[in-house]
PDB file of N, CA and C in Angstrom:
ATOM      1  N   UNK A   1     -33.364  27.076   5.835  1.00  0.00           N
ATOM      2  CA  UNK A   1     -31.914  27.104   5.908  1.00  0.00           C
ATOM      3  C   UNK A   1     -31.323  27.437   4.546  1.00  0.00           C
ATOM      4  N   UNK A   2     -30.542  28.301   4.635  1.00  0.00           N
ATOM      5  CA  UNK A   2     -29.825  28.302   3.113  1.00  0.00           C
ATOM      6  C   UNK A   2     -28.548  27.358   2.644  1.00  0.00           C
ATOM      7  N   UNK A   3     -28.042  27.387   1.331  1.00  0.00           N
ATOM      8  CA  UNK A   3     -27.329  26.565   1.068  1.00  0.00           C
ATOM      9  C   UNK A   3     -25.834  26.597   1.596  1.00  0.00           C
ATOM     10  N   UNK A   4     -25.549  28.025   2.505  1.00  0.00           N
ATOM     11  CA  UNK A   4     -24.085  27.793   3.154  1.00  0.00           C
ATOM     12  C   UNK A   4     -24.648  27.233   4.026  1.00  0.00           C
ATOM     13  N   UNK A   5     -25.328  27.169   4.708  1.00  0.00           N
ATOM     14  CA  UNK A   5     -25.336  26.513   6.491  1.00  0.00           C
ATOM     15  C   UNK A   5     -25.426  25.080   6.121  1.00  0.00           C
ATOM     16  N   UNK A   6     -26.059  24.629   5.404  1.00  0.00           N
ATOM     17  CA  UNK A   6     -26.118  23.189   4.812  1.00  0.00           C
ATOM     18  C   UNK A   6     -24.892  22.740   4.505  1.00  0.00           C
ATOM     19  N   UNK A   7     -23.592  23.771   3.847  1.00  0.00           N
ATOM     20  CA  UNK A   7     -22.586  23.134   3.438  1.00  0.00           C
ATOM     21  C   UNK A   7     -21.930  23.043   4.880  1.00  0.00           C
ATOM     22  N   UNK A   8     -21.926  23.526   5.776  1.00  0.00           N
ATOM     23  CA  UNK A   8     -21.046  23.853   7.127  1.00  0.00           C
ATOM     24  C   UNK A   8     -21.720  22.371   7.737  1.00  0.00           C
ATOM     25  N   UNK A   9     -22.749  21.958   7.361  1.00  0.00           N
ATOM     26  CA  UNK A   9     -22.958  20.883   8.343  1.00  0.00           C
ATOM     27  C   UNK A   9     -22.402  19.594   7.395  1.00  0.00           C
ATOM     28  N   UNK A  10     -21.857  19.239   6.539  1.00  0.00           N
ATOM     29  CA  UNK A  10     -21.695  18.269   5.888  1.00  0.00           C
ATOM     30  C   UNK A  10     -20.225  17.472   6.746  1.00  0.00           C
ATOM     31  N   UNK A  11     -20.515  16.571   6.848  1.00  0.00           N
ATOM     32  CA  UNK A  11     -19.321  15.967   7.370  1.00  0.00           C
ATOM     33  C   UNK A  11     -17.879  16.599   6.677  1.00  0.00           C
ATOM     34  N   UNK A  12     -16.963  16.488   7.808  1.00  0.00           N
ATOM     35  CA  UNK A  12     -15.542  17.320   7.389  1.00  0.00           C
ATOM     36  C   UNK A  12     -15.129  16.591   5.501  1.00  0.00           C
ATOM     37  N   UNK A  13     -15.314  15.130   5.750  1.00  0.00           N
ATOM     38  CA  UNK A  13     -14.486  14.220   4.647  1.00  0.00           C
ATOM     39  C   UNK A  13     -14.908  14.488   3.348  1.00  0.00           C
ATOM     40  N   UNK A  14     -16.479  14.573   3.494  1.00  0.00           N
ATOM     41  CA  UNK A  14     -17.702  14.796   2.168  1.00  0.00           C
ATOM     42  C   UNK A  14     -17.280  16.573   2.274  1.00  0.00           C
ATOM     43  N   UNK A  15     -17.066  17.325   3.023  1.00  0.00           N
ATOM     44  CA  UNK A  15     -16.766  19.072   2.695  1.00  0.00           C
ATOM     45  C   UNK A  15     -15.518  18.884   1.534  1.00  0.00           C
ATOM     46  N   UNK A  16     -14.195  18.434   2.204  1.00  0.00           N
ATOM     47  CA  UNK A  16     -13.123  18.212   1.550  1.00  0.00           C
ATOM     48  C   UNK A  16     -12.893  17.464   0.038  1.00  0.00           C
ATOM     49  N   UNK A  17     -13.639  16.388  -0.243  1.00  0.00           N
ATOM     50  CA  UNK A  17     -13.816  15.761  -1.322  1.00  0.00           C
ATOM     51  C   UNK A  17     -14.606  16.670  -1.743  1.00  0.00           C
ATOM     52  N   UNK A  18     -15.873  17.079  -1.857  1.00  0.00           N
ATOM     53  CA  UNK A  18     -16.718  18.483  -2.697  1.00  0.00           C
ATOM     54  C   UNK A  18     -16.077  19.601  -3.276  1.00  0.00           C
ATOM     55  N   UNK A  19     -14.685  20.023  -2.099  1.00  0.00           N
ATOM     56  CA  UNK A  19     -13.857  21.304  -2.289  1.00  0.00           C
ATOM     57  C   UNK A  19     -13.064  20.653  -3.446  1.00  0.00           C
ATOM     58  N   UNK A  20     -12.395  19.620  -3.453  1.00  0.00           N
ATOM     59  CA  UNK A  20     -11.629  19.101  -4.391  1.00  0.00           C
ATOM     60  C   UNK A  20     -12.244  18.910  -6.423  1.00  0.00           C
ATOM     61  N   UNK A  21     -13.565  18.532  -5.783  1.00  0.00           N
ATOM     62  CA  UNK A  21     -14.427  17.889  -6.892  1.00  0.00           C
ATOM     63  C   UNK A  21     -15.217  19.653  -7.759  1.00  0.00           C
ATOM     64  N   UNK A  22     -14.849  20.691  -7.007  1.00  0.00           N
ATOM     65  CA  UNK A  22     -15.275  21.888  -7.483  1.00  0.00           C
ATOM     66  C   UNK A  22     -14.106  22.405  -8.011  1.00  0.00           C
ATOM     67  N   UNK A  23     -13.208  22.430  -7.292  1.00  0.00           N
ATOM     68  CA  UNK A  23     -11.963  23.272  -7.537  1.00  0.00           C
ATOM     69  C   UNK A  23     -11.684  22.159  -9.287  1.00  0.00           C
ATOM     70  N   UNK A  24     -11.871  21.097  -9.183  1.00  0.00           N
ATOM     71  CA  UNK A  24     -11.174  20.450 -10.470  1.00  0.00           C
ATOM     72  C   UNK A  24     -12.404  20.478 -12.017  1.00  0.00           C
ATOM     73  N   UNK A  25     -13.417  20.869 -11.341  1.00  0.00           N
ATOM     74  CA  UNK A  25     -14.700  21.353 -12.666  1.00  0.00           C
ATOM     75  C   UNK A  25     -14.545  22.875 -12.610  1.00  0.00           C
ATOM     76  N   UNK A  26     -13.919  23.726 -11.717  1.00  0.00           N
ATOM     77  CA  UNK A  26     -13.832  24.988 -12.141  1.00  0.00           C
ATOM     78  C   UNK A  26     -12.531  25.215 -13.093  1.00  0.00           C
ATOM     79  N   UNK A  27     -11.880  24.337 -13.168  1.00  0.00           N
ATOM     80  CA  UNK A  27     -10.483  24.264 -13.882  1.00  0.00           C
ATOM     81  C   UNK A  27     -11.185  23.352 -15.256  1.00  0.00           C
ATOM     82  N   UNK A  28     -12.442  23.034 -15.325  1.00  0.00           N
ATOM     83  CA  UNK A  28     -12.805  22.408 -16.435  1.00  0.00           C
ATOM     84  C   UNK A  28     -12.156  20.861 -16.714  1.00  0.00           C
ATOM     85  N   UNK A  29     -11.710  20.579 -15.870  1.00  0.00           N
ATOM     86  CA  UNK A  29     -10.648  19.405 -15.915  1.00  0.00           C
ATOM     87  C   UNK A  29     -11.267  18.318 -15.455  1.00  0.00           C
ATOM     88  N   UNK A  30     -11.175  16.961 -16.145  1.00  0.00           N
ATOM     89  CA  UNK A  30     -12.265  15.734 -15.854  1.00  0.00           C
ATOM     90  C   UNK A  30     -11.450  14.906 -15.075  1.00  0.00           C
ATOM     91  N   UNK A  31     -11.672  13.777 -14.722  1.00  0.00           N
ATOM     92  CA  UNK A  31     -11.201  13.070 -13.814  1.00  0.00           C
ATOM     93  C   UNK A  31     -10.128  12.151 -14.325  1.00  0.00           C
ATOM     94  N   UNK A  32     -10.075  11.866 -15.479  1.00  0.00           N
ATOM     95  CA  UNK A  32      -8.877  11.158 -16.262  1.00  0.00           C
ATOM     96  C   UNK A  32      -7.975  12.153 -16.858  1.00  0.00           C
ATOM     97  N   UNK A  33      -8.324  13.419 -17.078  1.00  0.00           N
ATOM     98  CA  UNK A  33      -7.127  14.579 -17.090  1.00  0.00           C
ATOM     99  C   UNK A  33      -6.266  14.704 -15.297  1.00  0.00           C
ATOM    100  N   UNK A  34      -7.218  15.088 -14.208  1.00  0.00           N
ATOM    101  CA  UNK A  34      -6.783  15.283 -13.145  1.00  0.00           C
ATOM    102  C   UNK A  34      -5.431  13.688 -12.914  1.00  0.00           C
ATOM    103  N   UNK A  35      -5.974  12.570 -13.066  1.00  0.00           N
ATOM    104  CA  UNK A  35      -5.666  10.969 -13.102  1.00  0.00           C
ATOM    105  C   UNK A  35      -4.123  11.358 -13.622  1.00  0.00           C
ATOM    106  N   UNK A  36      -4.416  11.542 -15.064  1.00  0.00           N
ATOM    107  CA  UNK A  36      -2.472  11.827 -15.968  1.00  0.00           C
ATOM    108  C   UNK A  36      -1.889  12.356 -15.245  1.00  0.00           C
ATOM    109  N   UNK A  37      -2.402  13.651 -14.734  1.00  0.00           N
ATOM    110  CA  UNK A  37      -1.527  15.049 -14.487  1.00  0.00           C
ATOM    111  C   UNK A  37      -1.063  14.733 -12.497  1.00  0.00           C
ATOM    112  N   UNK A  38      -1.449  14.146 -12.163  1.00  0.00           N
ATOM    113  CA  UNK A  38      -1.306  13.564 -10.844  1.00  0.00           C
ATOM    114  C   UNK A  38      -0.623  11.647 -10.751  1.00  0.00           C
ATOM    115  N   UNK A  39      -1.117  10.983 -11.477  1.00  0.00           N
ATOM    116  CA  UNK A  39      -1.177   9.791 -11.782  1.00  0.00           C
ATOM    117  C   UNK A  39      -1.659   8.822 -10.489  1.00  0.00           C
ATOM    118  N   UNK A  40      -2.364   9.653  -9.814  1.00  0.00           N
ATOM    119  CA  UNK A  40      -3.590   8.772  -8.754  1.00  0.00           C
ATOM    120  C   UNK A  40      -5.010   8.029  -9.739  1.00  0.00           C
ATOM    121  N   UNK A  41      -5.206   6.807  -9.830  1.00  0.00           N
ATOM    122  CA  UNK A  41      -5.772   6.300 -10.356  1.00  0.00           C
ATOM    123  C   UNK A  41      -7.319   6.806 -10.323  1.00  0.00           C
ATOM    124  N   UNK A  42      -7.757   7.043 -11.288  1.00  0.00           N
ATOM    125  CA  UNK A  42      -9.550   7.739 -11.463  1.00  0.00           C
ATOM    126  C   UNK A  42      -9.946   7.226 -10.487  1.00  0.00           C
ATOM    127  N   UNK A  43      -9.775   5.798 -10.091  1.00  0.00           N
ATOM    128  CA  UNK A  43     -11.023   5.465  -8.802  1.00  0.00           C
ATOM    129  C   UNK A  43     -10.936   5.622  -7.784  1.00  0.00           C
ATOM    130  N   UNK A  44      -9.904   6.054  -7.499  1.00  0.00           N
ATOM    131  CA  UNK A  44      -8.661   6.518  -6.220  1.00  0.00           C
ATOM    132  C   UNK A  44      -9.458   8.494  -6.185  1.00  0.00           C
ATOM    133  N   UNK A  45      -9.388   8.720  -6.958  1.00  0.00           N
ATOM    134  CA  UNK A  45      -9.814  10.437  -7.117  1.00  0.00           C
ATOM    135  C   UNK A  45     -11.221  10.295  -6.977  1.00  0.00           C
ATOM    136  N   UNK A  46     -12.552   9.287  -7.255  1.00  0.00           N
ATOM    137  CA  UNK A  46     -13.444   9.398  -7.347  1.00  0.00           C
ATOM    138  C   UNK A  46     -13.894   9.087  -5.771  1.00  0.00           C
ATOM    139  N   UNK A  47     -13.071   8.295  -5.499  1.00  0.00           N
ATOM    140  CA  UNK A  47     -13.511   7.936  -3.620  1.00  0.00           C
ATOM    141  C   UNK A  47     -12.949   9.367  -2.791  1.00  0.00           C
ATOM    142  N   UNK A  48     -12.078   9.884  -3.533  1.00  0.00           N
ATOM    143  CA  UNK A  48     -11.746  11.177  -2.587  1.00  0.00           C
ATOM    144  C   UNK A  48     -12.793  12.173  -2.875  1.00  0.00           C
ATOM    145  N   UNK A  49     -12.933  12.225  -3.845  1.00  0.00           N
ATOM    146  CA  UNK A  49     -14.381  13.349  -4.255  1.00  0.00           C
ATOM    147  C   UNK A  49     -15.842  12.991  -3.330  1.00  0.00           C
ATOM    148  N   UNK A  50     -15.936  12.001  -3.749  1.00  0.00           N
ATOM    149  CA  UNK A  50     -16.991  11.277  -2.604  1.00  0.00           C
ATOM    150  C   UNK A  50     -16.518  11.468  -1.075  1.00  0.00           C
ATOM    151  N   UNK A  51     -15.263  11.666  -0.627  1.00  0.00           N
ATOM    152  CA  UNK A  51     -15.181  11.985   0.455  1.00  0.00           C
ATOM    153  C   UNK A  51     -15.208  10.616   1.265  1.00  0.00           C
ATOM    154  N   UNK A  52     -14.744   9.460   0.461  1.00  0.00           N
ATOM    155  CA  UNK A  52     -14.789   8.026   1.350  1.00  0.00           C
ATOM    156  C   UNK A  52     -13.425   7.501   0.970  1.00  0.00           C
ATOM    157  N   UNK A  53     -12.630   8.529   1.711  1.00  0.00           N
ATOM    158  CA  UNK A  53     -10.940   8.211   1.840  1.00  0.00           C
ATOM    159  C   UNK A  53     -10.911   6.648   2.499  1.00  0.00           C
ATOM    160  N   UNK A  54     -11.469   6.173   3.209  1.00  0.00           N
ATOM    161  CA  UNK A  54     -11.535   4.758   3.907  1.00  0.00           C
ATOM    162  C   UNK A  54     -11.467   4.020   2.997  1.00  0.00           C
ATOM    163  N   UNK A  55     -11.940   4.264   1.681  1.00  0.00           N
ATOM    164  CA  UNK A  55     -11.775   3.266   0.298  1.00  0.00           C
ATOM    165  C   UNK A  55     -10.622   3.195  -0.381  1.00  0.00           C
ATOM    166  N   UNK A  56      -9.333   3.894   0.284  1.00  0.00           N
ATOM    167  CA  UNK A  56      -7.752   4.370  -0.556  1.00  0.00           C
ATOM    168  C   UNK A  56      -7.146   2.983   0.435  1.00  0.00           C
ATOM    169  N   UNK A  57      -5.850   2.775  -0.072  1.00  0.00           N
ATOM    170  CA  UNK A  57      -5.381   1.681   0.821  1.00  0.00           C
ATOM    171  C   UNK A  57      -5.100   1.856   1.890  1.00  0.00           C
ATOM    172  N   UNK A  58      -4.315   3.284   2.507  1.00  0.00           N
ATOM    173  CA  UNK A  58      -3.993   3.573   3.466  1.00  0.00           C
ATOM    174  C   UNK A  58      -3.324   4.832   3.933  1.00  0.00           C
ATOM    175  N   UNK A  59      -3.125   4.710   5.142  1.00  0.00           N
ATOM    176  CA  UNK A  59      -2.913   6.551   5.331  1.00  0.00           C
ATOM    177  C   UNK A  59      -1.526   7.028   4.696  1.00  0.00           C
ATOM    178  N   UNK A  60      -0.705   6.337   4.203  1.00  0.00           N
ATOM    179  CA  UNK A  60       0.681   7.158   3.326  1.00  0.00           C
ATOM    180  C   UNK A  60      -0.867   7.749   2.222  1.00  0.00           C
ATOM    181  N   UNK A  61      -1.251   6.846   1.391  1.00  0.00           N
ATOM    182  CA  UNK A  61      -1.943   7.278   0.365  1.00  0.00           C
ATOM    183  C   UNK A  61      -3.034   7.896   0.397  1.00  0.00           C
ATOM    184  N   UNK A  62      -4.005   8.164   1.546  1.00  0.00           N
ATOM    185  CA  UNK A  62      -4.840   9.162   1.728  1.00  0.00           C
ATOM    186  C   UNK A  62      -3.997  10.336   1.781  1.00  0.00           C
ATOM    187  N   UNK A  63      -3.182  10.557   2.300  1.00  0.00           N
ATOM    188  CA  UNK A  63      -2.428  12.352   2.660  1.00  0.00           C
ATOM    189  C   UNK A  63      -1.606  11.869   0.908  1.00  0.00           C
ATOM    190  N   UNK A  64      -0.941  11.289   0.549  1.00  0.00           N
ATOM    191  CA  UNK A  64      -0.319  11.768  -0.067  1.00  0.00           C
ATOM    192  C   UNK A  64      -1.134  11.702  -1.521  1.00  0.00           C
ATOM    193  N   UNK A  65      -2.116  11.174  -1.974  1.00  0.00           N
ATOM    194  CA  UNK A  65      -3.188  11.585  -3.075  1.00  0.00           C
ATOM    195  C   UNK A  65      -3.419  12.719  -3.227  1.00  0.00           C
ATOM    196  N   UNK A  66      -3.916  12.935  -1.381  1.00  0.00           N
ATOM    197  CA  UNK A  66      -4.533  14.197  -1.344  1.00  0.00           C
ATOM    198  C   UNK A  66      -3.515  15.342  -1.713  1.00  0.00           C
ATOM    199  N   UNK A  67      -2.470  15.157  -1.154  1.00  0.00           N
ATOM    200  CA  UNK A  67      -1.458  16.509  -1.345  1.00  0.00           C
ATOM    201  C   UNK A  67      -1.006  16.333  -2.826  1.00  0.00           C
ATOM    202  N   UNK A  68      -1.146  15.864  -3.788  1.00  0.00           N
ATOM    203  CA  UNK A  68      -0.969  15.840  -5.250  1.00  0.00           C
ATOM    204  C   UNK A  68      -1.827  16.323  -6.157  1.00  0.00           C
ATOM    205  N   UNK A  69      -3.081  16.037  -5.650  1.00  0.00           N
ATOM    206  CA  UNK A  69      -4.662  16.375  -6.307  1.00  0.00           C
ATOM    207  C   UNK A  69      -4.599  17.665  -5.464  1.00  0.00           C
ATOM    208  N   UNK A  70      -4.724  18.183  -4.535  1.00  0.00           N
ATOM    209  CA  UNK A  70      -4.688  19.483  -4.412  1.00  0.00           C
ATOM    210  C   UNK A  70      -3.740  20.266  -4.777  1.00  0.00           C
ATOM    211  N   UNK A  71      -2.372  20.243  -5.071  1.00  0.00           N
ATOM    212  CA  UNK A  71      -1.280  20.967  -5.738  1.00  0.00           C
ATOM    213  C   UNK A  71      -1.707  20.639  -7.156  1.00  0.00           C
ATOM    214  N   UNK A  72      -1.807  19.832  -7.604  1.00  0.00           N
ATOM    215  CA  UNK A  72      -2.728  20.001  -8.934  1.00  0.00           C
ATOM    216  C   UNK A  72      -3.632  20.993  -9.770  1.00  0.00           C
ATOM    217  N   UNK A  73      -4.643  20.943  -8.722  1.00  0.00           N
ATOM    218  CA  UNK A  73      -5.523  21.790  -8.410  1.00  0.00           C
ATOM    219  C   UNK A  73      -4.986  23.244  -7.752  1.00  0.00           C
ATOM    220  N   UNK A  74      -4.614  23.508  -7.332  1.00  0.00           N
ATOM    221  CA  UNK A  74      -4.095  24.735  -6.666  1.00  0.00           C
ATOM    222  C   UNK A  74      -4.337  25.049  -5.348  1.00  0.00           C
ATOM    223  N   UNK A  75      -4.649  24.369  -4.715  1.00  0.00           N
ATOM    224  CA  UNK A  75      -5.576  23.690  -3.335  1.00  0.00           C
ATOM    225  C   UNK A  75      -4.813  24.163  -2.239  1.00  0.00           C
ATOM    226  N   UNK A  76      -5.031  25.126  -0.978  1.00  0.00           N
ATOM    227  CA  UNK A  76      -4.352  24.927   0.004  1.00  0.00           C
ATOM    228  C   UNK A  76      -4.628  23.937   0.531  1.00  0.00           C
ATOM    229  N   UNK A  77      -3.312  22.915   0.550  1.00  0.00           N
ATOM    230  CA  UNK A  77      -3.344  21.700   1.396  1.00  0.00           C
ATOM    231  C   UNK A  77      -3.180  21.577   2.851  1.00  0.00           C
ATOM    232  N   UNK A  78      -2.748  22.132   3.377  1.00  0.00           N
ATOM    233  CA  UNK A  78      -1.965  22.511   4.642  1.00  0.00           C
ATOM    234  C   UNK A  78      -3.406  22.012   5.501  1.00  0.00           C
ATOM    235  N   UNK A  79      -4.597  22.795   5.684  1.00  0.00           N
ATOM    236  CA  UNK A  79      -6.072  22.515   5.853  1.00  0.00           C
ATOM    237  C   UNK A  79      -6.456  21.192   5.891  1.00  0.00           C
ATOM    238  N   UNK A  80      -6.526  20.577   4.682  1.00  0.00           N
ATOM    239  CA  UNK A  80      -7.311  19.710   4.177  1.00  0.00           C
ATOM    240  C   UNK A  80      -6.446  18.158   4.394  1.00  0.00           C
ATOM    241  N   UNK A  81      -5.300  18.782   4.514  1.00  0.00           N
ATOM    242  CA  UNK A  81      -4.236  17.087   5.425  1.00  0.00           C
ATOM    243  C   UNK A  81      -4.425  17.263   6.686  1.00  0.00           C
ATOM    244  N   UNK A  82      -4.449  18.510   7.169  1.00  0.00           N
ATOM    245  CA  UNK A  82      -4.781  18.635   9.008  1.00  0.00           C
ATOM    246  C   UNK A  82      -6.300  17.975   9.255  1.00  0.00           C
ATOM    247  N   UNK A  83      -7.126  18.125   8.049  1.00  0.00           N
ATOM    248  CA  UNK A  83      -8.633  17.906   8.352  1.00  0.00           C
ATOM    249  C   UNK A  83      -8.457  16.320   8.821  1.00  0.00           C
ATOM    250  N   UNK A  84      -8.023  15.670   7.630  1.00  0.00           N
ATOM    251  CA  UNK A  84      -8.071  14.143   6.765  1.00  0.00           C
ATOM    252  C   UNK A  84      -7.308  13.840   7.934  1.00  0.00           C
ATOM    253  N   UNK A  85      -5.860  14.087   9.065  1.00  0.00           N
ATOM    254  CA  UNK A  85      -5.522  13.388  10.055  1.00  0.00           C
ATOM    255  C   UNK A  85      -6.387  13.498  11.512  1.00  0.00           C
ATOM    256  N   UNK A  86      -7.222  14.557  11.716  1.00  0.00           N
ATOM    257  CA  UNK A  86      -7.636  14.742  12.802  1.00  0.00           C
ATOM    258  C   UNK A  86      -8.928  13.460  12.324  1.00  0.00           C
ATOM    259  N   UNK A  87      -9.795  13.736  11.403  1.00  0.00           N
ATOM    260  CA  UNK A  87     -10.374  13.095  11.617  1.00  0.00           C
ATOM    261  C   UNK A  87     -10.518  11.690  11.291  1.00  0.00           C
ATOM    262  N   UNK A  88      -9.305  10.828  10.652  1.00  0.00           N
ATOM    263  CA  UNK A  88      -9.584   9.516  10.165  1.00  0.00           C
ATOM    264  C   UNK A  88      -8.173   8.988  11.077  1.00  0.00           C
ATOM    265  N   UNK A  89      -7.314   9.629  11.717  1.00  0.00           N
ATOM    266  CA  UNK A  89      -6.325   9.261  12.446  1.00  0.00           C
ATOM    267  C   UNK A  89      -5.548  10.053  13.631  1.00  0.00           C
ATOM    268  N   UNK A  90      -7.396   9.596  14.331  1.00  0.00           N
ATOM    269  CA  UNK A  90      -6.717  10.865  15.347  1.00  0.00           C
ATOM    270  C   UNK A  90      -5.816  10.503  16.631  1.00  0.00           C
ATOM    271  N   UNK A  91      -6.201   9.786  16.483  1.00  0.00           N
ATOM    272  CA  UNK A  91      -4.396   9.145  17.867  1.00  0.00           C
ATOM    273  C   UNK A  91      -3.229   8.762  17.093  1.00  0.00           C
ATOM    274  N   UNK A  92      -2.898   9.207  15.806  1.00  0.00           N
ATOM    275  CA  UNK A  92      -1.961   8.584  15.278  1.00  0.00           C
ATOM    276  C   UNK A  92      -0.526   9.538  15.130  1.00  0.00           C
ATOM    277  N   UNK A  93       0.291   9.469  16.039  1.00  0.00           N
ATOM    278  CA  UNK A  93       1.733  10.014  15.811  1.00  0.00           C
ATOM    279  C   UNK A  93       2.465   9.637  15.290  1.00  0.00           C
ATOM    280  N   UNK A  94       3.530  10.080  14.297  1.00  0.00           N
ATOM    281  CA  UNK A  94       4.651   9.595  13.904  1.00  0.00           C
ATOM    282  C   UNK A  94       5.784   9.600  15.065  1.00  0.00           C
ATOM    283  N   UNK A  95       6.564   8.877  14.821  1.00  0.00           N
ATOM    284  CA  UNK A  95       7.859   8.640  16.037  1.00  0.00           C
ATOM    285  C   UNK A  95       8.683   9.926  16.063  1.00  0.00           C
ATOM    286  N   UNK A  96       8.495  10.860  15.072  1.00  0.00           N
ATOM    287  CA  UNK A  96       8.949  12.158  15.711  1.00  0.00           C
ATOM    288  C   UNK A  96       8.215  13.107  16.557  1.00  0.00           C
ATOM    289  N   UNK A  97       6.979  13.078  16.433  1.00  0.00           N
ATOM    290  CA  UNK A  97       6.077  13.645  17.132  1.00  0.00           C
ATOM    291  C   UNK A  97       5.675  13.369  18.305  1.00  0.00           C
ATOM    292  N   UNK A  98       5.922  11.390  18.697  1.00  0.00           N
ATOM    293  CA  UNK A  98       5.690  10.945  19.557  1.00  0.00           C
ATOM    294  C   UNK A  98       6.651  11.420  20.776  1.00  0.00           C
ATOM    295  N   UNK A  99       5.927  11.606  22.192  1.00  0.00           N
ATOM    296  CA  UNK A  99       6.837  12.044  23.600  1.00  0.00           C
ATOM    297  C   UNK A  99       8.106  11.084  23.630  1.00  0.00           C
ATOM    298  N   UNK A 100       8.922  11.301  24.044  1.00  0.00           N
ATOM    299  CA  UNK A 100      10.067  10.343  24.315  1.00  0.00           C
ATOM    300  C   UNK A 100       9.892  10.036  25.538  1.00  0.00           C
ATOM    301  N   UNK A 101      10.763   9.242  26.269  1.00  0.00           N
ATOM    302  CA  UNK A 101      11.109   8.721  27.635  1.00  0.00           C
ATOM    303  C   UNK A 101      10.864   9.537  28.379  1.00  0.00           C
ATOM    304  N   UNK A 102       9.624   9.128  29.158  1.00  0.00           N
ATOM    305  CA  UNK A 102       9.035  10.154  30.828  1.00  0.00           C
ATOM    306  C   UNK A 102       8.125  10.868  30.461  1.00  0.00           C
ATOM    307  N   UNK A 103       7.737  10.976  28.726  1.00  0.00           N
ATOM    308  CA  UNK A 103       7.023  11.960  28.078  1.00  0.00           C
ATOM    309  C   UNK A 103       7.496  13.519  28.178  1.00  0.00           C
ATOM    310  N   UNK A 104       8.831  14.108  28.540  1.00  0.00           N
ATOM    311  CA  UNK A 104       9.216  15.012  28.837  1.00  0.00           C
ATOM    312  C   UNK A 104       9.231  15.801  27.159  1.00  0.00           C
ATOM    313  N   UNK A 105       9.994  15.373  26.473  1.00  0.00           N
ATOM    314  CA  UNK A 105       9.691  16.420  25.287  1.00  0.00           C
ATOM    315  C   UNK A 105       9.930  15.058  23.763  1.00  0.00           C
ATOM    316  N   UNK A 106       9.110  15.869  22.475  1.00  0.00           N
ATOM    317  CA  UNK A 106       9.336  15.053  21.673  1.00  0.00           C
ATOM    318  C   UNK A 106      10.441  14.646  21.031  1.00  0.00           C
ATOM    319  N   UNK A 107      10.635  14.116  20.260  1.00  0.00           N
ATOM    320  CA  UNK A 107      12.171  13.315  19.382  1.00  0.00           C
ATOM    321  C   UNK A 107      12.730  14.607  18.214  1.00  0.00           C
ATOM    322  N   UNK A 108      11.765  14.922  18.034  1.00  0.00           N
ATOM    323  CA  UNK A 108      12.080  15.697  16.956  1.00  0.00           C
ATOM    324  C   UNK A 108      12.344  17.145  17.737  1.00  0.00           C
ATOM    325  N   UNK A 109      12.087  17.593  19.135  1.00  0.00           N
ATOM    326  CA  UNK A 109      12.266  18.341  19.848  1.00  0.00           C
ATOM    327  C   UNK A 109      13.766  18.952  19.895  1.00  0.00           C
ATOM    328  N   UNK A 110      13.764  17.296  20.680  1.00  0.00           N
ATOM    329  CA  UNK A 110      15.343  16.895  20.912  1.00  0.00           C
ATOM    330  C   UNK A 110      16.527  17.132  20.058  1.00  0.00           C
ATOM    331  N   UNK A 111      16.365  16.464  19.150  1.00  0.00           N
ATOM    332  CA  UNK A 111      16.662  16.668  17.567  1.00  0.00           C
ATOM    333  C   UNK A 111      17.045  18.006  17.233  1.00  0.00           C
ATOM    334  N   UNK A 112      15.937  19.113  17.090  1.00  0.00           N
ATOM    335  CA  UNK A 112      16.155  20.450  17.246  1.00  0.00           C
ATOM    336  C   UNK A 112      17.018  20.902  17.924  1.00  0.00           C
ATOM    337  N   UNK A 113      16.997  20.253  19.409  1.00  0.00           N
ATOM    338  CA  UNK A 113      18.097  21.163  20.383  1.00  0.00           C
ATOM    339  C   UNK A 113      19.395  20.726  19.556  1.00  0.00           C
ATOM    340  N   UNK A 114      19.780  19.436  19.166  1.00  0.00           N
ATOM    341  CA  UNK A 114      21.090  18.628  19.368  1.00  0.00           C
ATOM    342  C   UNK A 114      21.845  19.782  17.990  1.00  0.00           C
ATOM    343  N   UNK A 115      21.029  20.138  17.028  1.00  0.00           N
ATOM    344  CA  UNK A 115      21.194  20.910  15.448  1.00  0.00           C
ATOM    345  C   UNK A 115      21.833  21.723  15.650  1.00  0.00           C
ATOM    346  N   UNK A 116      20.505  22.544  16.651  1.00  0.00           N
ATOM    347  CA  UNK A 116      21.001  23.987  17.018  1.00  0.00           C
ATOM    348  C   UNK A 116      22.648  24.435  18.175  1.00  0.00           C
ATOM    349  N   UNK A 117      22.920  23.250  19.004  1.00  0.00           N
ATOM    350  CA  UNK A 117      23.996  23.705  19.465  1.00  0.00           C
ATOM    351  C   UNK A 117      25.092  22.937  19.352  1.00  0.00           C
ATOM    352  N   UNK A 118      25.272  22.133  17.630  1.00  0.00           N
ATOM    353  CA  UNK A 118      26.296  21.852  16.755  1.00  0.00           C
ATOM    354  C   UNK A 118      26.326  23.394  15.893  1.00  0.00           C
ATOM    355  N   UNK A 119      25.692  24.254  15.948  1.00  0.00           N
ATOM    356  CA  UNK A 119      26.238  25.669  15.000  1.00  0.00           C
ATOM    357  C   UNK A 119      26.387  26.757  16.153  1.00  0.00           C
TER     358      UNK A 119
END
């Protein structure tokens, strides 16, 4: 097997922390530079590199570490927060996302309509 097919099988969390932990040694940048320039605590960045987000306090601060350390970094985030919710919170909706009454359409749906035909 070569060394891409090996990377394709690595769990999504350990891919994402690796992508992070490369992208910030190709920038030459150590983990208490990344730490200042973000101000997510080194041990907080070292569990994301490791890819054991379960060790952060909680999901505001898993997505939002992550989306700091990757804008940092230069990181498309967009990916790598879709990864981190599918797989560590995957039944988890916010109340805008969540169906409303009858499950007919969402809140934030609604919302949309009410915007659009005040203009």
């Amino acid at each position: 097997m070569g060394k891409q097919n090996r990377k394709s099988e690595l769990p999504p969390l350990i891919e994402i922390g690796q992508r992070i932990q490369t992208a910030r040694k190709q920038r030459k940048m150590s983990v208490a530079r990344l730490s200042d320039r973000t101000k997510v605590s080194s041990r907080y960045i070292e569990h994301i590199e490791a890819g054991d987000f379960d060790k952060l306090p909680g999901r505001s601060y898993v997505i939002g570490f992550t989306r700091l350390i990757c804008t940092a970094l230069e990181l498309e985030q967009a990916d790598v927060i879709e990864t981190i919710k599918s797989e560590m919170y995957p039944h988890h909706q916010s109340q805008m996302e969540a169906p409303v009454a009858g499950g007919q359409r969402t809140l934030l749906a609604r919302l949309a309509d009410m915007i659009k035909s005040t203009f």
